[in-house]
Structure formats: structure tokens, C-alpha cells
N, C-alpha and C. Protein backbone atom coordinates (compact mmCIF):
# COMPACT_ATOMS: atom_id res chain seq x y z
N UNK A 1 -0.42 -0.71 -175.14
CA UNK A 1 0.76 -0.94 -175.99
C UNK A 1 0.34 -1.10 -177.44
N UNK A 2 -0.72 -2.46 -177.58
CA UNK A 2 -1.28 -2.05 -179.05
C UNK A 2 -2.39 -1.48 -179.38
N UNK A 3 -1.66 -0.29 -179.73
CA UNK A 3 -3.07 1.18 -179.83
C UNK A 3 -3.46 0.84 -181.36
N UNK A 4 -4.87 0.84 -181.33
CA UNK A 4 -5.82 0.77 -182.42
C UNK A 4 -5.44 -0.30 -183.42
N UNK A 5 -4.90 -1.06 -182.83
CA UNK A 5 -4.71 -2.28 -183.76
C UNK A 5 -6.06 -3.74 -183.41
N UNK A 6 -6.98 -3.25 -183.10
CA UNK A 6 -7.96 -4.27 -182.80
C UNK A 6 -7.31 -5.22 -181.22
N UNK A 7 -7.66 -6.63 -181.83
CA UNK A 7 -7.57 -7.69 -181.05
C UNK A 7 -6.33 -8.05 -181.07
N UNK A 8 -5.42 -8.25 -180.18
CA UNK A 8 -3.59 -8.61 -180.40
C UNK A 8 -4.33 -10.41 -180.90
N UNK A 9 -5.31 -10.53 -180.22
CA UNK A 9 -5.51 -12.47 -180.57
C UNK A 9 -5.63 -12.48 -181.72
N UNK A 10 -6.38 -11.69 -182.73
CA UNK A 10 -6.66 -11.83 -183.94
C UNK A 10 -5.69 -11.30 -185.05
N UNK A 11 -4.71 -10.52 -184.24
CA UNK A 11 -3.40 -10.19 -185.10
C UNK A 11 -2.98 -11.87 -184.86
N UNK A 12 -2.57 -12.20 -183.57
CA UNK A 12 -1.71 -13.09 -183.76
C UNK A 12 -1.82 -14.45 -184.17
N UNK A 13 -3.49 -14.74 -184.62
CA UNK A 13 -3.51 -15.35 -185.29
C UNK A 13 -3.32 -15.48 -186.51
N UNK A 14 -3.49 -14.34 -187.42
CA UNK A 14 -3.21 -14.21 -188.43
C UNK A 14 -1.80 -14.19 -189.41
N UNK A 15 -0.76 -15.21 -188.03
CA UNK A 15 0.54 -15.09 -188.64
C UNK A 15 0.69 -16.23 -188.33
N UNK A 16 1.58 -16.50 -189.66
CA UNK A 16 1.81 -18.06 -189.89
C UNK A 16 3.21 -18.43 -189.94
N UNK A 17 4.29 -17.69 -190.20
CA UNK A 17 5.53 -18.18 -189.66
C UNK A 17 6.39 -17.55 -188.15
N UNK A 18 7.08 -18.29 -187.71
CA UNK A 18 7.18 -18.14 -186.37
C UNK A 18 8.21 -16.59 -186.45
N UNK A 19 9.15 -16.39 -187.48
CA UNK A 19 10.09 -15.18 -187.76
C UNK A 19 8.47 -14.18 -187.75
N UNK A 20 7.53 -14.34 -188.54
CA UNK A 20 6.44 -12.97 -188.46
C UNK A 20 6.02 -12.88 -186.77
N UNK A 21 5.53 -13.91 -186.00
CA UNK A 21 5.33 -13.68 -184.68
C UNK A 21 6.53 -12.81 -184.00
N UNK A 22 7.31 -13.51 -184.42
CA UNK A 22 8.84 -12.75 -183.27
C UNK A 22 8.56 -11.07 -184.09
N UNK A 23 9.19 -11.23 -185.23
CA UNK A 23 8.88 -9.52 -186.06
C UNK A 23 7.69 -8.99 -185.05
N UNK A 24 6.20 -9.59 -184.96
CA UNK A 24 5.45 -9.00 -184.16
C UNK A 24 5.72 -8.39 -183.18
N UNK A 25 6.03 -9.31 -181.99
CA UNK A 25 6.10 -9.39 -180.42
C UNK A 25 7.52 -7.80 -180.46
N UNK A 26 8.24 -8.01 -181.56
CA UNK A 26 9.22 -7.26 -181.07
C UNK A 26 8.78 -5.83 -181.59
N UNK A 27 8.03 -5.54 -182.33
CA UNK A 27 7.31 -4.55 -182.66
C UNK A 27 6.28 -3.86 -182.02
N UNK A 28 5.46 -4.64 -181.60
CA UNK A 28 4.28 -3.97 -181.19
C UNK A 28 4.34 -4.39 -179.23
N UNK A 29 5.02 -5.14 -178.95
CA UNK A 29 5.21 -5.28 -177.44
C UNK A 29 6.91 -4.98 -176.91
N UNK A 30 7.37 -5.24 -177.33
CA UNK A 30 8.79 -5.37 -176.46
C UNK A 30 9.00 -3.96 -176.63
N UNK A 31 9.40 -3.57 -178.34
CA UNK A 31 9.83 -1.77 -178.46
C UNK A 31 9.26 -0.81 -177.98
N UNK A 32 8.07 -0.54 -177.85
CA UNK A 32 6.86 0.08 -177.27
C UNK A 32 7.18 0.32 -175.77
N UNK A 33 7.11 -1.42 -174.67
CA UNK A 33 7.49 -1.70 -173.74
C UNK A 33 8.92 -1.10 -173.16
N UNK A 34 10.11 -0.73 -174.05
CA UNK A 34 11.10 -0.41 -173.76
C UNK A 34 11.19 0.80 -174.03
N UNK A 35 10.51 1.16 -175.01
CA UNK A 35 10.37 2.70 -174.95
C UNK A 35 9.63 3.70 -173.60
N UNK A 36 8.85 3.25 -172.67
CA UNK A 36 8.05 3.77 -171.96
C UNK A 36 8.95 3.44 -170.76
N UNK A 37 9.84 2.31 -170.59
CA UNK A 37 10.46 2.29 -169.07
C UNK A 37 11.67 3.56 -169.62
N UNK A 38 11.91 3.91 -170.66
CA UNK A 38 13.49 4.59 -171.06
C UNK A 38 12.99 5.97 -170.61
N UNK A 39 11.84 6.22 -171.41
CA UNK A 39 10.71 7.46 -170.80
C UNK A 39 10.38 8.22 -169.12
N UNK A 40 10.12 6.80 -168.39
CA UNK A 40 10.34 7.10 -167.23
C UNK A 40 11.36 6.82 -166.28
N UNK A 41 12.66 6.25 -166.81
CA UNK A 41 13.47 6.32 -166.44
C UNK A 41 14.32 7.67 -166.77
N UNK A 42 14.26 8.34 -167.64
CA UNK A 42 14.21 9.62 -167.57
C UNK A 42 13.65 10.92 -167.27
N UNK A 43 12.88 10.55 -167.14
CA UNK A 43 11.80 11.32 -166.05
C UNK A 43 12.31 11.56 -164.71
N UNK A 44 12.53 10.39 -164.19
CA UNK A 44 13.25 10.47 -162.78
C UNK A 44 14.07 10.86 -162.47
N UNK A 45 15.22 10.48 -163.52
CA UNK A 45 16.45 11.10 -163.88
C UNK A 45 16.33 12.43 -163.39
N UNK A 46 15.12 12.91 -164.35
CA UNK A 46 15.66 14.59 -164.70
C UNK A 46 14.91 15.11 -162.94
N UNK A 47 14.05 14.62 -162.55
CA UNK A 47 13.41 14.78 -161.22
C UNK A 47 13.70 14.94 -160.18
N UNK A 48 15.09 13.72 -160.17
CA UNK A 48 15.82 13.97 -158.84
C UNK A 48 17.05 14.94 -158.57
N UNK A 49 17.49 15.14 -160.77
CA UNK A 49 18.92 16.00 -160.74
C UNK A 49 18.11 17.57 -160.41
N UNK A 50 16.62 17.70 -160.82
CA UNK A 50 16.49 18.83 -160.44
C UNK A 50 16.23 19.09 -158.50
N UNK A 51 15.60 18.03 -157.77
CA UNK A 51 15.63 18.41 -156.42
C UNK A 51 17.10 18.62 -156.02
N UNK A 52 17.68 18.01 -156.73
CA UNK A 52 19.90 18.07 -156.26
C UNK A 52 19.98 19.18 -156.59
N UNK A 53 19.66 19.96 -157.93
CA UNK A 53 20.28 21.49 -157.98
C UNK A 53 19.34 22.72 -156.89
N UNK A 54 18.30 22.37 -157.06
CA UNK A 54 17.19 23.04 -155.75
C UNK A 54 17.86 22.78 -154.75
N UNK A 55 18.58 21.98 -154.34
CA UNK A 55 19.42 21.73 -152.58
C UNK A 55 20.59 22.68 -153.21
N UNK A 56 21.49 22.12 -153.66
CA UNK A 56 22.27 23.27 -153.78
C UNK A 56 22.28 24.78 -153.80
N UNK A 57 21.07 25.36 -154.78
CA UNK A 57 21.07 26.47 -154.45
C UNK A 57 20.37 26.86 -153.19
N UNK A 58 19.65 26.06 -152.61
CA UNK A 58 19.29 26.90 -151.26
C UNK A 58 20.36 26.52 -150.44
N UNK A 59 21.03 25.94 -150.25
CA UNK A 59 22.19 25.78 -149.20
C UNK A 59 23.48 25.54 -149.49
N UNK A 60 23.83 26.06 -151.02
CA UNK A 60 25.41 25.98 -151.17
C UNK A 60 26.27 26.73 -150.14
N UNK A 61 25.67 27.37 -149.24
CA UNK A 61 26.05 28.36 -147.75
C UNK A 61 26.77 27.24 -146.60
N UNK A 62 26.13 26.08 -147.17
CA UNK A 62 26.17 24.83 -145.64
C UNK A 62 27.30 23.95 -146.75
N UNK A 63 27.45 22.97 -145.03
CA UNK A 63 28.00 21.71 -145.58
C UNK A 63 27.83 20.89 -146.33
N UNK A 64 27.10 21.00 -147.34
CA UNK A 64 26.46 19.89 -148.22
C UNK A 64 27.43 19.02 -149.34
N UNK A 65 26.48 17.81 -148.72
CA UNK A 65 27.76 16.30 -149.52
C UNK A 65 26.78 15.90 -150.03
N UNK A 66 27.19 15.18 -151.61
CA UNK A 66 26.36 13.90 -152.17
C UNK A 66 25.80 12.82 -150.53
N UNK A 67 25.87 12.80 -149.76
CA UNK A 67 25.78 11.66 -149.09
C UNK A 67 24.63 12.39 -148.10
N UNK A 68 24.66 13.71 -147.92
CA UNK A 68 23.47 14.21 -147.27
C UNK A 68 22.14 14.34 -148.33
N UNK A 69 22.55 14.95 -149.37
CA UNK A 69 21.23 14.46 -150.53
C UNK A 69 20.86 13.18 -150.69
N UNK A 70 21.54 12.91 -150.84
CA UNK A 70 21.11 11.08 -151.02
C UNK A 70 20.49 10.19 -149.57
N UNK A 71 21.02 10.85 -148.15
CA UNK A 71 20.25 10.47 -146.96
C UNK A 71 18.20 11.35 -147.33
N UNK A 72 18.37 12.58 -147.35
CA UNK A 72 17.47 13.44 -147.80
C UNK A 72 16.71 12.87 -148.77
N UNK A 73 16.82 12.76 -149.45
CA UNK A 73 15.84 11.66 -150.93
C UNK A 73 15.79 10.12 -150.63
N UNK A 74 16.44 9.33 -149.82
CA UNK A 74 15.89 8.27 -149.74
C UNK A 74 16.95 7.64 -151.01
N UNK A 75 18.00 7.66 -150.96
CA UNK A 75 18.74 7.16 -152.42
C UNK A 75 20.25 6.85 -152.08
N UNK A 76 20.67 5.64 -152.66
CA UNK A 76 22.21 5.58 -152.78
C UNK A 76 23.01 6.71 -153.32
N UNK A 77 24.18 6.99 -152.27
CA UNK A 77 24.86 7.83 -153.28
C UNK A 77 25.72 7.63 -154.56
N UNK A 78 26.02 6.46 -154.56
CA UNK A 78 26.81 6.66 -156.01
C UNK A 78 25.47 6.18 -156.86
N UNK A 79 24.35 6.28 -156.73
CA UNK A 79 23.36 6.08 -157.61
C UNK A 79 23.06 7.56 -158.12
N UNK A 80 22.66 8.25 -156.86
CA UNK A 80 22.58 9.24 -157.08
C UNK A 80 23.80 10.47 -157.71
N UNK A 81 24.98 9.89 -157.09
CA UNK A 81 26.18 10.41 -158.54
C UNK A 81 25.95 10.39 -159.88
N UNK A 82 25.76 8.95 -159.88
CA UNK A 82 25.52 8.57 -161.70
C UNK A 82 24.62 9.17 -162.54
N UNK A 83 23.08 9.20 -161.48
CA UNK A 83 21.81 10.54 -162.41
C UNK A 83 22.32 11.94 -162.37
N UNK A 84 23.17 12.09 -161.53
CA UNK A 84 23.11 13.63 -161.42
C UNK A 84 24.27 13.81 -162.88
N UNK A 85 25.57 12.61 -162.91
CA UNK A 85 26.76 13.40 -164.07
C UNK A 85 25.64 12.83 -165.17
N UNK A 86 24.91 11.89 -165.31
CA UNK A 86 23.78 12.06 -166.69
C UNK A 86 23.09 13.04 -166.73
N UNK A 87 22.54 13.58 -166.02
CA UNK A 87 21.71 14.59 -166.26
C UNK A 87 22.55 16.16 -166.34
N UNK A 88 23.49 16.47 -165.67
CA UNK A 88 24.39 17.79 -165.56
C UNK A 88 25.99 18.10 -166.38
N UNK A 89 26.15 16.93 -166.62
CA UNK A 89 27.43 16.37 -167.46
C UNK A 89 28.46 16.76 -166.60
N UNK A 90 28.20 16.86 -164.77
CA UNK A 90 29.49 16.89 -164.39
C UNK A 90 29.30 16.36 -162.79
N UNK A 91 30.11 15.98 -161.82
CA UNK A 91 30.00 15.69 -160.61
C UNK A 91 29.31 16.40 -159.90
N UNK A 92 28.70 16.03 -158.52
CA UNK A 92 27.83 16.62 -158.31
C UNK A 92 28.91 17.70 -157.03
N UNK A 93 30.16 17.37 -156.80
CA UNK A 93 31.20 18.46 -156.39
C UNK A 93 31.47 18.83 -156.98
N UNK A 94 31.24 19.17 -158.21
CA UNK A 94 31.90 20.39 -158.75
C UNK A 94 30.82 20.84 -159.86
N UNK A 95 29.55 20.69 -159.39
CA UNK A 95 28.66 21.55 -159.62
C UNK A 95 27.96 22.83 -158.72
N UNK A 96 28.51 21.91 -157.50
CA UNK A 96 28.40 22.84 -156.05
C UNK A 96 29.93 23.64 -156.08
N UNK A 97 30.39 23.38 -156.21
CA UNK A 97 31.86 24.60 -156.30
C UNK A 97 31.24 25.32 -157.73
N UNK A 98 31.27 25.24 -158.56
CA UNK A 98 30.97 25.86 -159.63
C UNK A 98 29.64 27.06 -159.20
N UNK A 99 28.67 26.53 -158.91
CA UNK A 99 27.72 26.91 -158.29
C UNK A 99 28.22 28.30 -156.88
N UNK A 100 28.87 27.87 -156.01
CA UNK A 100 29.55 29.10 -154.79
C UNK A 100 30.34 29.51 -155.79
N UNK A 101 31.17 29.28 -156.76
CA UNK A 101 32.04 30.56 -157.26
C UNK A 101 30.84 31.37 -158.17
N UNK A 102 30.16 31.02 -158.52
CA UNK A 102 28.79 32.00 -159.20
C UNK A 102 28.47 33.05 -158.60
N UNK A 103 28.36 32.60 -157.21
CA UNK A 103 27.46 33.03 -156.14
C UNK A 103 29.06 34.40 -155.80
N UNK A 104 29.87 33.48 -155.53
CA UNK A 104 31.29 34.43 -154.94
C UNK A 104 31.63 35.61 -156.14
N UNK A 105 31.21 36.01 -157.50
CA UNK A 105 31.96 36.02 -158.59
C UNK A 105 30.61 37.47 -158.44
N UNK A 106 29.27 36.58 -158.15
CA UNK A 106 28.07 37.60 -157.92
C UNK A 106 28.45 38.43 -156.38
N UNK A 107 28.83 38.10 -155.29
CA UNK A 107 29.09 39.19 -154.44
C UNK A 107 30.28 40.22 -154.50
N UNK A 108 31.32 39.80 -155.17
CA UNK A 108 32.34 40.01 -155.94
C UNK A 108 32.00 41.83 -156.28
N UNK A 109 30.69 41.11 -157.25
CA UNK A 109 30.23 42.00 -158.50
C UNK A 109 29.54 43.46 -157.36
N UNK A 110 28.60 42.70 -156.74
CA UNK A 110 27.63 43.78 -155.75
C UNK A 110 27.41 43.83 -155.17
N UNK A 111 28.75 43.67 -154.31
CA UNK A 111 28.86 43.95 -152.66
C UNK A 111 30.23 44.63 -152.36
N UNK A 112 30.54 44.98 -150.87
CA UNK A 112 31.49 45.18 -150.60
C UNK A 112 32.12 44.12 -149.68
N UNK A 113 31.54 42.76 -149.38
CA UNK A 113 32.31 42.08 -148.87
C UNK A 113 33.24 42.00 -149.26
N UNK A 114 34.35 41.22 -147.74
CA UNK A 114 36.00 40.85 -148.15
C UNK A 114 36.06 39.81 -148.84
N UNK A 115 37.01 39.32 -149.23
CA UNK A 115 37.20 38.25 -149.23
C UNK A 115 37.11 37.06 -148.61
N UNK A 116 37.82 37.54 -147.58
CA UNK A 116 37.54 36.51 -146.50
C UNK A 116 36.64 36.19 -145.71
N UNK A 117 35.19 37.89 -146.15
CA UNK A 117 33.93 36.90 -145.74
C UNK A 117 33.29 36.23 -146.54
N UNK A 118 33.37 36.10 -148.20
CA UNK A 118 33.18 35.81 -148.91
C UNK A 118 33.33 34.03 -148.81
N UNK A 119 34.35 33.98 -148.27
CA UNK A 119 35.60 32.79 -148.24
C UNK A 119 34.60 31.89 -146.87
N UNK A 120 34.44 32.64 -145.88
CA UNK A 120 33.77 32.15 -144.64
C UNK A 120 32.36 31.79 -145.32
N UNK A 121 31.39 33.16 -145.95
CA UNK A 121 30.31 32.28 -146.10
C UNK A 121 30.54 31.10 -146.78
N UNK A 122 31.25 30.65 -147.93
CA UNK A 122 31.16 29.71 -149.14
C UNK A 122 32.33 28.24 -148.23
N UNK A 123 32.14 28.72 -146.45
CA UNK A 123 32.34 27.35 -146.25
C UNK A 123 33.88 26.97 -145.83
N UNK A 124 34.75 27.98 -146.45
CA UNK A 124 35.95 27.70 -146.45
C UNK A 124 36.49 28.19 -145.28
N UNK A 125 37.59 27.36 -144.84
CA UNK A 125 38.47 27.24 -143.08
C UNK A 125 39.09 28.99 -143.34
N UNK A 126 39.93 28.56 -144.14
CA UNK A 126 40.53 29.20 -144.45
C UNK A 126 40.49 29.94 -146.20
N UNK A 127 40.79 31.62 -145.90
CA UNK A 127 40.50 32.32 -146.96
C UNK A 127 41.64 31.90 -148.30
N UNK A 128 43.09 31.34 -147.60
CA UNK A 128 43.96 31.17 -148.52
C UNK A 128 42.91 29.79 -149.63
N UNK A 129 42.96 29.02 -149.30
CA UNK A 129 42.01 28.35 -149.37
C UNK A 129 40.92 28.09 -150.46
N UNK A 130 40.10 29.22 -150.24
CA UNK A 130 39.28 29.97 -151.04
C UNK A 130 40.20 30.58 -152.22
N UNK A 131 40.68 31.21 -152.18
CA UNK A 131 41.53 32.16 -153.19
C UNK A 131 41.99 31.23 -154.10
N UNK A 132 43.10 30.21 -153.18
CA UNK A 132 43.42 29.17 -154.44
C UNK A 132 42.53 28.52 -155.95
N UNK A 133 41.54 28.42 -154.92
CA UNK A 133 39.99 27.32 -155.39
C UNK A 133 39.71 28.35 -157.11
N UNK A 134 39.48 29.76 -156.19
CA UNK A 134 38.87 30.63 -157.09
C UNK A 134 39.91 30.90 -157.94
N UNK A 135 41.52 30.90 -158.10
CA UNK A 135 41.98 31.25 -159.35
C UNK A 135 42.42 29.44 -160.00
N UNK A 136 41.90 28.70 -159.11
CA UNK A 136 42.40 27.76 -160.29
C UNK A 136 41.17 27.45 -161.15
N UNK A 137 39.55 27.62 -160.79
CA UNK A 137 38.52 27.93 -161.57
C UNK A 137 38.63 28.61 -162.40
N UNK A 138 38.79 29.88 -161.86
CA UNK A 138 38.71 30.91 -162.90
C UNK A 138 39.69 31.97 -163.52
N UNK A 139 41.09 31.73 -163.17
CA UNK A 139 42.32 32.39 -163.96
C UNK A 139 42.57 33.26 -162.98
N UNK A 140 41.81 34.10 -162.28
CA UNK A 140 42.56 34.68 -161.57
C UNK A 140 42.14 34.94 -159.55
N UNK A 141 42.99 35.84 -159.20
CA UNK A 141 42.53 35.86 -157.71
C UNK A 141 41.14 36.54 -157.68
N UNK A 142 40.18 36.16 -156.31
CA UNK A 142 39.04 37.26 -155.92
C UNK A 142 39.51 38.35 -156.31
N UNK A 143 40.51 38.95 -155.80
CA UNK A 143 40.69 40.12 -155.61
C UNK A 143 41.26 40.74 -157.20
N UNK A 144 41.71 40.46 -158.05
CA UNK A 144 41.90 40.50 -159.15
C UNK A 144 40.56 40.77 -160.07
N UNK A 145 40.10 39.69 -159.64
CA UNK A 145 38.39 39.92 -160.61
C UNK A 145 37.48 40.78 -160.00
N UNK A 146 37.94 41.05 -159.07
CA UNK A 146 37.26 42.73 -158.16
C UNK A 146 37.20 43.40 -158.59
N UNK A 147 38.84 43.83 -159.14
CA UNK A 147 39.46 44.88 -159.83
C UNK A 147 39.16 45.04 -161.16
N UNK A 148 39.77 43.94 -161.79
CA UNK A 148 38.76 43.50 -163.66
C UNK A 148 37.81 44.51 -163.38
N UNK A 149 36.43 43.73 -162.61
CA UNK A 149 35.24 44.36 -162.63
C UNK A 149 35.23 45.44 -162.70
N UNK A 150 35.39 46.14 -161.70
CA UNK A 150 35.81 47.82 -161.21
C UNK A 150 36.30 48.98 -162.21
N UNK A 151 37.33 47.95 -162.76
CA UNK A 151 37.34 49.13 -164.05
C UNK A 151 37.13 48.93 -165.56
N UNK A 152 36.46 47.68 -165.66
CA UNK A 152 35.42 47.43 -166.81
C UNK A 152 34.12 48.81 -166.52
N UNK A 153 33.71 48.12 -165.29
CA UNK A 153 32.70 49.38 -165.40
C UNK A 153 33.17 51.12 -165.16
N UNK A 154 34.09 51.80 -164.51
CA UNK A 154 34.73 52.84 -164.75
C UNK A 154 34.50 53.04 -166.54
N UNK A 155 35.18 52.06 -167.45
CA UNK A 155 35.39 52.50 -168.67
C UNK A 155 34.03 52.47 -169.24
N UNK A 156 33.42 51.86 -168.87
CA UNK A 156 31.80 52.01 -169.43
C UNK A 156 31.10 52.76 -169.11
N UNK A 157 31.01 53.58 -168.22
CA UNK A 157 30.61 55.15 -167.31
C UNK A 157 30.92 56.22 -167.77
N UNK A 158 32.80 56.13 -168.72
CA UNK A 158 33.46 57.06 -169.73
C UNK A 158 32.90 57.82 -171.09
């Protein structure tokens, strides 16, 4: 903590009113001290929001809940809520929906799946379901942004 300042005994002897000791202690031990837990408390932070987005993308396919990550890591879940909206600036459901409409928006793009297998892989009972999800995300139906697509690229082929 006190780097290259000699002996802390011989600093702290060398102060004679009790306001210079406190000025000390809060300088060269406490700030220092609070700087290094803030350090690795962010560290962790960023450590565990990244194993949460690594689960997501390998299995945004499955059932996955804050409460199965958090069994999986060894962690409370609303603890693990709180690092993940610090670290992602948003819930950790609707980073995983955000995340399958990526994924839905990408098969969309370069595939010929339906919809409704689209709808089945990403989990959903039902395709109505799905559809809703996807135009209240993103303005419009699957099948709409199919089409968008389809003849965005037609006109770019022109």
C-alpha cells in the first residue's frame, strides 16, 4: 500500500498534529485500500457477467433462467441480477430475448426455416407467441422482416 515511501513508522512519526495523521492514514492506507477492493470488485463483476453471456450464447436454444445460472456458478440470484444489469445495462431476461431475436433475425437472414421452426427452436409453445415477442422488439412480424430482407437484397443485385 505504501509504495516507496520508506518506513510507514518513520512517516508516522514524523507528524505532529493529529488532523496530519488522519490526512495520512486516509491517504496512503484507507484510499489505496479502497481503491484495490473497487478494482476487484470489478473484476468479478465483469467475470461472472461474462460466464452469464457465454451461457447464453451456448444455450439460448434451452430453458435458461437467472436461477439456473446462479445454481451453475454457485451464486444468489438477485445477486447475480444486480452484476449482470451493472455490467450489461439491462436484465438478464431481456438480454437472453434480445440475444434469440439476434439469433431469429440471423436465421431469418440465411435460412429457409419457418417460422414456426424458428419459434420452436427459440423455445416458444407457441409460434403466435413468438411473432408477437418479435414485432413488439422489433416493429415488425418474422415474416415481414423476411420480406424487408428479400428485397433489400433483390435491389442490391439490380
Amino acid at each position: 500500500i505504501s509504495k516507496g515511501h520508506g518506513s510507514i513508522f518513520n512517516e508516522l512519526h514524523g507528524l505532529q498534529y493529529a488532523a496530519e495523521v488522519e490526512q495520512w492514514f486516509t491517504e496512503h492506507i484507507i484510499i489505496p485500500i479502497i481503491l484495490i477492493l473497487k478494482e476487484r470488485q470489478y473484476a468479478q463483476y465483469q467475470h461472472i457477467s461474462e460466464k452469464m453471456i457465454a451461457m447464453i450464447q451456448q444455450e439460448y436454444d434451452k430453458d435458461l433462467t437467472l436461477e439456473e445460472c446462479a445454481s451453475r456458478l454457485h451464486y444468489n440470484a438477485n445477486y447475480l441480477s444486480s452484476v449482470f444489469r451493472k455490467e450489461t445495462g439491462c436484465a438478464f431476461s431481456e438480454y437472453l430475448t434480445k440475444y434469440r431475436f439476434t439469433m431469429a433475425k440471423k436465421w431469418l437472414d440465411e435460412s429457409e426455416l419457418t417460422v414456426k421452426d424458428i419459434a420452436a427452436r427459440l423455445r416458444y409453445n407457441n409460434p403466435q407467441n413468438f411473432i408477437r415477442s418479435f414485432r413488439k422488439w422489433e416493429g415488425i412480424t418474422p415474416g415481414q422482416y423476411r420480406e424487408r430482407k428479400q428485397k433489400s437484397n433483390v435491389s442490391m443485385k439490380q
